[in-house]
N, C-alpha and C. Protein backbone atom coordinates (compact mmCIF):
# COMPACT_ATOMS: atom_id res chain seq x y z
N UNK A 1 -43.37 58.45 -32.32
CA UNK A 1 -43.42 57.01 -32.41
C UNK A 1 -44.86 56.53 -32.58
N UNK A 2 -46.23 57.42 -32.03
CA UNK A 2 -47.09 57.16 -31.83
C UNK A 2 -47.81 56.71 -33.63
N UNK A 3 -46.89 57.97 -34.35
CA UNK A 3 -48.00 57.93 -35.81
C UNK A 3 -46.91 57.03 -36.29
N UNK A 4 -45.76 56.36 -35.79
CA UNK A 4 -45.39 55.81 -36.85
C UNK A 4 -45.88 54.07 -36.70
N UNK A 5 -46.55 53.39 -35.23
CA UNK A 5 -47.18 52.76 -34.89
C UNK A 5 -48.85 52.54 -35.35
N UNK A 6 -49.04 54.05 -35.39
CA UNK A 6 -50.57 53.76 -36.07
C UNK A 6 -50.49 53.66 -37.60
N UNK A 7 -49.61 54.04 -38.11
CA UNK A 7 -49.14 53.86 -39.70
C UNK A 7 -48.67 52.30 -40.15
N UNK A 8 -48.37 51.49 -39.47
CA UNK A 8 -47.71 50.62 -39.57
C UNK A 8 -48.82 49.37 -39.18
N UNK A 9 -49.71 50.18 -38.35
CA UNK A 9 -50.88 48.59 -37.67
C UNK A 9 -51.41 48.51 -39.16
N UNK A 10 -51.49 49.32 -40.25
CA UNK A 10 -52.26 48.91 -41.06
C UNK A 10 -52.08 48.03 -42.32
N UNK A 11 -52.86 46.94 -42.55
CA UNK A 11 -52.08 45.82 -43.60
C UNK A 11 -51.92 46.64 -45.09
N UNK A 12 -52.40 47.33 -45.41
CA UNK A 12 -52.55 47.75 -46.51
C UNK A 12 -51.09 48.47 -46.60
N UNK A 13 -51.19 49.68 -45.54
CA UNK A 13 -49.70 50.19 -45.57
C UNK A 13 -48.75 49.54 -45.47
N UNK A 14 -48.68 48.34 -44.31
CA UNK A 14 -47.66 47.55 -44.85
C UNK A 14 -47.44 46.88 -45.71
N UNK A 15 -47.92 46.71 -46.70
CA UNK A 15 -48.06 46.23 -47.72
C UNK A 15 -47.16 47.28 -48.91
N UNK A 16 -47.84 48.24 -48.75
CA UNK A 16 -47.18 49.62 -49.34
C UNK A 16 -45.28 49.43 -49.21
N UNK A 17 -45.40 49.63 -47.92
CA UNK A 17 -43.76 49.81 -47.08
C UNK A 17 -43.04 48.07 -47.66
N UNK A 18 -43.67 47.52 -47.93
CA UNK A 18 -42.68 45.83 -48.72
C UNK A 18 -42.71 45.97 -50.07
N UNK A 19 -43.36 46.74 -50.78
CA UNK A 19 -42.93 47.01 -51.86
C UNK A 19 -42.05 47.76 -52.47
N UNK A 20 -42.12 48.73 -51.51
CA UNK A 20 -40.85 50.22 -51.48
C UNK A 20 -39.98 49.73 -51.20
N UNK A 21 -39.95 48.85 -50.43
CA UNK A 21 -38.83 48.05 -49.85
C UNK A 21 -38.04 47.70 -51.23
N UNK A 22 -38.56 47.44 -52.32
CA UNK A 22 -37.61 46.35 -53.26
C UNK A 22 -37.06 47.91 -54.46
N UNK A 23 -37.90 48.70 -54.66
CA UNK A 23 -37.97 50.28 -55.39
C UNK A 23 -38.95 51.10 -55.34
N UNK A 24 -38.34 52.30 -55.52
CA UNK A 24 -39.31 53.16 -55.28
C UNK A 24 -40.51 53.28 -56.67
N UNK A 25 -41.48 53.84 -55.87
CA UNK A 25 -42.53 53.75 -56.91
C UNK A 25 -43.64 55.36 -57.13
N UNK A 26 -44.51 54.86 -58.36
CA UNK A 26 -45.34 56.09 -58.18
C UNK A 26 -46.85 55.81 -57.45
N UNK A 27 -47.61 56.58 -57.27
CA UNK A 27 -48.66 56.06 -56.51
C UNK A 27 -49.69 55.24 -57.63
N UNK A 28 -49.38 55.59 -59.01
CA UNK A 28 -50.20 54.61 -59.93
C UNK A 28 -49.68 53.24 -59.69
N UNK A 29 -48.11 53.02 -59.58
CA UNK A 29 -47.58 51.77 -59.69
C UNK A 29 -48.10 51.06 -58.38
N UNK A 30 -47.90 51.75 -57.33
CA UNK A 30 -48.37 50.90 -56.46
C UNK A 30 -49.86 50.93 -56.15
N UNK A 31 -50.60 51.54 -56.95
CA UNK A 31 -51.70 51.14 -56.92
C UNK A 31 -51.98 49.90 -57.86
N UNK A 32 -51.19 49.55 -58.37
CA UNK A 32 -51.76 48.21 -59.58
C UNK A 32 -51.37 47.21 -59.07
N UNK A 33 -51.13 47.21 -57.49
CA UNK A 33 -50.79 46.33 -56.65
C UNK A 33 -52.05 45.80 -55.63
N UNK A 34 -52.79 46.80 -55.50
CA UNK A 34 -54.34 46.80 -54.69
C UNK A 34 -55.42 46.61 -55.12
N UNK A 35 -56.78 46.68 -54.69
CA UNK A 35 -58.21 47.10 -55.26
C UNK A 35 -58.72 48.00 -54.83
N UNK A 36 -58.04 49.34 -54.48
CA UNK A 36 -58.50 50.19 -53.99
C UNK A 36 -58.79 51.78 -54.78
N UNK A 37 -59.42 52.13 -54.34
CA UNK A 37 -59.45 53.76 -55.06
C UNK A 37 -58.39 54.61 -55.34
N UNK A 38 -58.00 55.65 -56.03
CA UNK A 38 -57.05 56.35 -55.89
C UNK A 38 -56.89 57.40 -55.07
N UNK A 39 -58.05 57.70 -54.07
CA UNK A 39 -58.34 58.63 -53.06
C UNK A 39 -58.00 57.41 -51.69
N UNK A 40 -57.88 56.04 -52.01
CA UNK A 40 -57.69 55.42 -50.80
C UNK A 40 -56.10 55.23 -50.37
N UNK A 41 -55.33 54.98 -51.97
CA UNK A 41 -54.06 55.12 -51.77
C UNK A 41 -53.84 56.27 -51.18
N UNK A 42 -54.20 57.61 -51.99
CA UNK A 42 -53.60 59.09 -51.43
C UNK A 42 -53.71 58.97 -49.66
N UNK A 43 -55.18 58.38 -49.03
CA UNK A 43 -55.14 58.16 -47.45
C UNK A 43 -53.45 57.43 -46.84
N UNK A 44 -53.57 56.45 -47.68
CA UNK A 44 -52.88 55.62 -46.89
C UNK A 44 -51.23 56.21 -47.15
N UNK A 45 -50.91 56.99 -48.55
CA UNK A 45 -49.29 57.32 -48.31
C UNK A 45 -49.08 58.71 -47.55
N UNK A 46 -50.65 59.34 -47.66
CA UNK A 46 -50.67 60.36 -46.62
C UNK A 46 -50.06 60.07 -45.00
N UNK A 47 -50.54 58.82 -45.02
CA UNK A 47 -50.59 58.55 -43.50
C UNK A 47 -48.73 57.94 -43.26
N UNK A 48 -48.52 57.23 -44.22
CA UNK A 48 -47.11 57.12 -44.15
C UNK A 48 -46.08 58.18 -44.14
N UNK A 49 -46.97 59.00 -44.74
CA UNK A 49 -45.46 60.47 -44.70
C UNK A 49 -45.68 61.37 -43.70
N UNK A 50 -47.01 61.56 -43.48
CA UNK A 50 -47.33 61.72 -41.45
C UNK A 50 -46.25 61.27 -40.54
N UNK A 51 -46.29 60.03 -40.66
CA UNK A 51 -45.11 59.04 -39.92
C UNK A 51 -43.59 59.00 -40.44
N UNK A 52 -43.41 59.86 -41.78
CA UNK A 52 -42.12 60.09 -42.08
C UNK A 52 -41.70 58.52 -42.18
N UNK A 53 -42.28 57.44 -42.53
CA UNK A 53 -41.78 56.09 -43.26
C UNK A 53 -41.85 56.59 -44.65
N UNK A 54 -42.56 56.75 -45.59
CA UNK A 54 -42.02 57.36 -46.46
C UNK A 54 -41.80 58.68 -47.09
N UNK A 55 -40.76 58.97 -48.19
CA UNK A 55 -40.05 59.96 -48.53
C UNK A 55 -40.65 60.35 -49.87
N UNK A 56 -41.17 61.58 -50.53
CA UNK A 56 -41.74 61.73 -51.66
C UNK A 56 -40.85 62.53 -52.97
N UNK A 57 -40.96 62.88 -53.63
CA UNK A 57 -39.26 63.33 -54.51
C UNK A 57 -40.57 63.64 -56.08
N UNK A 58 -40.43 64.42 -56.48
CA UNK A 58 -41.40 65.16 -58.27
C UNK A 58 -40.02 64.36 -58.54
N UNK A 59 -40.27 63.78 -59.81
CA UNK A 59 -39.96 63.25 -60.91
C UNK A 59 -40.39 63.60 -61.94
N UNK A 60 -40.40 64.73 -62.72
CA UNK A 60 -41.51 65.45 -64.21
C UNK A 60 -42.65 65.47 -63.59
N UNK A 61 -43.75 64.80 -64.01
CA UNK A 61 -45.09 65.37 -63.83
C UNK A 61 -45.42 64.04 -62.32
N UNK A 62 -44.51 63.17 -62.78
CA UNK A 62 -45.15 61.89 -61.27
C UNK A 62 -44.07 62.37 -59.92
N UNK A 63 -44.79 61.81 -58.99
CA UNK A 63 -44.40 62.02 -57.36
C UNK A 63 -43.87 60.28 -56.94
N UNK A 64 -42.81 60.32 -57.15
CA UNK A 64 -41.89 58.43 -56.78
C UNK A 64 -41.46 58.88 -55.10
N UNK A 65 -42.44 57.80 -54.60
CA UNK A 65 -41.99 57.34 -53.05
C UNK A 65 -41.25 55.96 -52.85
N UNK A 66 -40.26 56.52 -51.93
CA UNK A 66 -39.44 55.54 -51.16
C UNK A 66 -39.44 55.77 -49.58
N UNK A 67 -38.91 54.37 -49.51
CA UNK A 67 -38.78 54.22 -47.88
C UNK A 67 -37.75 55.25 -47.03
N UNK A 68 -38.12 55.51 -45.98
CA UNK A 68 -36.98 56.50 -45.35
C UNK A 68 -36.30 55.66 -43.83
N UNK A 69 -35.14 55.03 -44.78
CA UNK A 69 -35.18 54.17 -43.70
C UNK A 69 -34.32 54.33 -42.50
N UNK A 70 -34.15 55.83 -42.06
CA UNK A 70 -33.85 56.35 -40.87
C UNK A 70 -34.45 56.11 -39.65
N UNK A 71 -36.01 56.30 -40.05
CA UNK A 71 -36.97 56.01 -39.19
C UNK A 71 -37.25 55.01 -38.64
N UNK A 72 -37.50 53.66 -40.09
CA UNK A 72 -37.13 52.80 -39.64
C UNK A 72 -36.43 52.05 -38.69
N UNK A 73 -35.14 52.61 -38.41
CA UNK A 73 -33.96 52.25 -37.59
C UNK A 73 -34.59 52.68 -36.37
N UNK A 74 -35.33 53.86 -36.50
CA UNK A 74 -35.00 54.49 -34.99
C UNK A 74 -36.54 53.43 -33.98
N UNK A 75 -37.25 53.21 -34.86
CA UNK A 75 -38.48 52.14 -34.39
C UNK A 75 -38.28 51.11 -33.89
N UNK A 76 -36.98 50.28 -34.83
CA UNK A 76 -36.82 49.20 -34.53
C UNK A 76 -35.84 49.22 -33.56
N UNK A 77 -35.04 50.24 -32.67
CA UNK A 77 -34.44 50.54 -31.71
C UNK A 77 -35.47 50.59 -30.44
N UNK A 78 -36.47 50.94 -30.92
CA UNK A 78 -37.83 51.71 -29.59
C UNK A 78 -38.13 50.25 -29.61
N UNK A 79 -38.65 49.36 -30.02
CA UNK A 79 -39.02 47.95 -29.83
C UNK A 79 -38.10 47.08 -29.08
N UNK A 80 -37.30 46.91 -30.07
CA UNK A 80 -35.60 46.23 -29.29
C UNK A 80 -35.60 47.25 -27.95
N UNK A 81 -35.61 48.23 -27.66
CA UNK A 81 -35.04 48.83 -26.21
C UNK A 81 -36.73 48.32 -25.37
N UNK A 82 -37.50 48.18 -25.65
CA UNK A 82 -39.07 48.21 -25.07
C UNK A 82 -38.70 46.38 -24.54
N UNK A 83 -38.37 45.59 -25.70
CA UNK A 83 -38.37 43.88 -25.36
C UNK A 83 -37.20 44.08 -24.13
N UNK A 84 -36.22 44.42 -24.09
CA UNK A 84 -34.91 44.58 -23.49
C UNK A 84 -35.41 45.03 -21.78
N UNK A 85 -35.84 46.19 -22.00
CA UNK A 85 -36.40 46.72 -20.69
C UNK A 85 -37.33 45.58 -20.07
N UNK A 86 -38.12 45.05 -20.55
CA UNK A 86 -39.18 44.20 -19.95
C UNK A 86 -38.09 43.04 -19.31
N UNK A 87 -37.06 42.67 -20.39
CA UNK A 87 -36.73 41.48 -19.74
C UNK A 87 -35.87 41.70 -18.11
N UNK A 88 -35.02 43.30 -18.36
CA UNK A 88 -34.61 43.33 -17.13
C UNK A 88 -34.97 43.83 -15.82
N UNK A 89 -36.71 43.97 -16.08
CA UNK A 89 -37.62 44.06 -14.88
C UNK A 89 -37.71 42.77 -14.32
N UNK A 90 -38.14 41.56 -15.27
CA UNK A 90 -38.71 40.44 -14.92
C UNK A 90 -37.30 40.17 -14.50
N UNK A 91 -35.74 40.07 -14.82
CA UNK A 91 -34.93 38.95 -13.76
C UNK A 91 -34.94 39.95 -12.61
């Protein structure tokens, strides 16, 4: 949960993860979305597939990432159970 929290504080990656959101892409495509290097993207989908948010798949000579949205689920369960717990300390 830890890398998929430190993957996620970052705006850029999330940024990444709302675009995947709509289709999957190649790392050129979603680079014509940024101003960043192509060694800065490779950091940042590195760091997403660390965290297993996204999924990578060869397509001929390009690499198309999508969201893996298993993980997703299981995060937004750890949050929802984290708000939940707090509230039934405090009554």
């Amino acid at each position: 949960m830890q890398a998929v929290l430190e993957a996620i504080s970052d705006p850029t990656r999330r940024k990444i993860l709302d675009l995947l959101k709509q289709e999957e892409m190649s790392a050129g495509e979603l680079g014509e979305h940024f101003e960043i290097s192509g060694p800065s993207m490779s950091h940042h989908l590195s760091k997403l597939k660390a965290a297993d948010l996204v999924i990578s798949r060869r397509n001929g000579q390009s690499i198309r990432y999508s969201i893996n949205t298993s993980v997703f689920e299981d995060a937004a369960q750890f949050v929802i159970g984290f708000f939940q717990d707090r509230k039934e300390v405090k009554s």
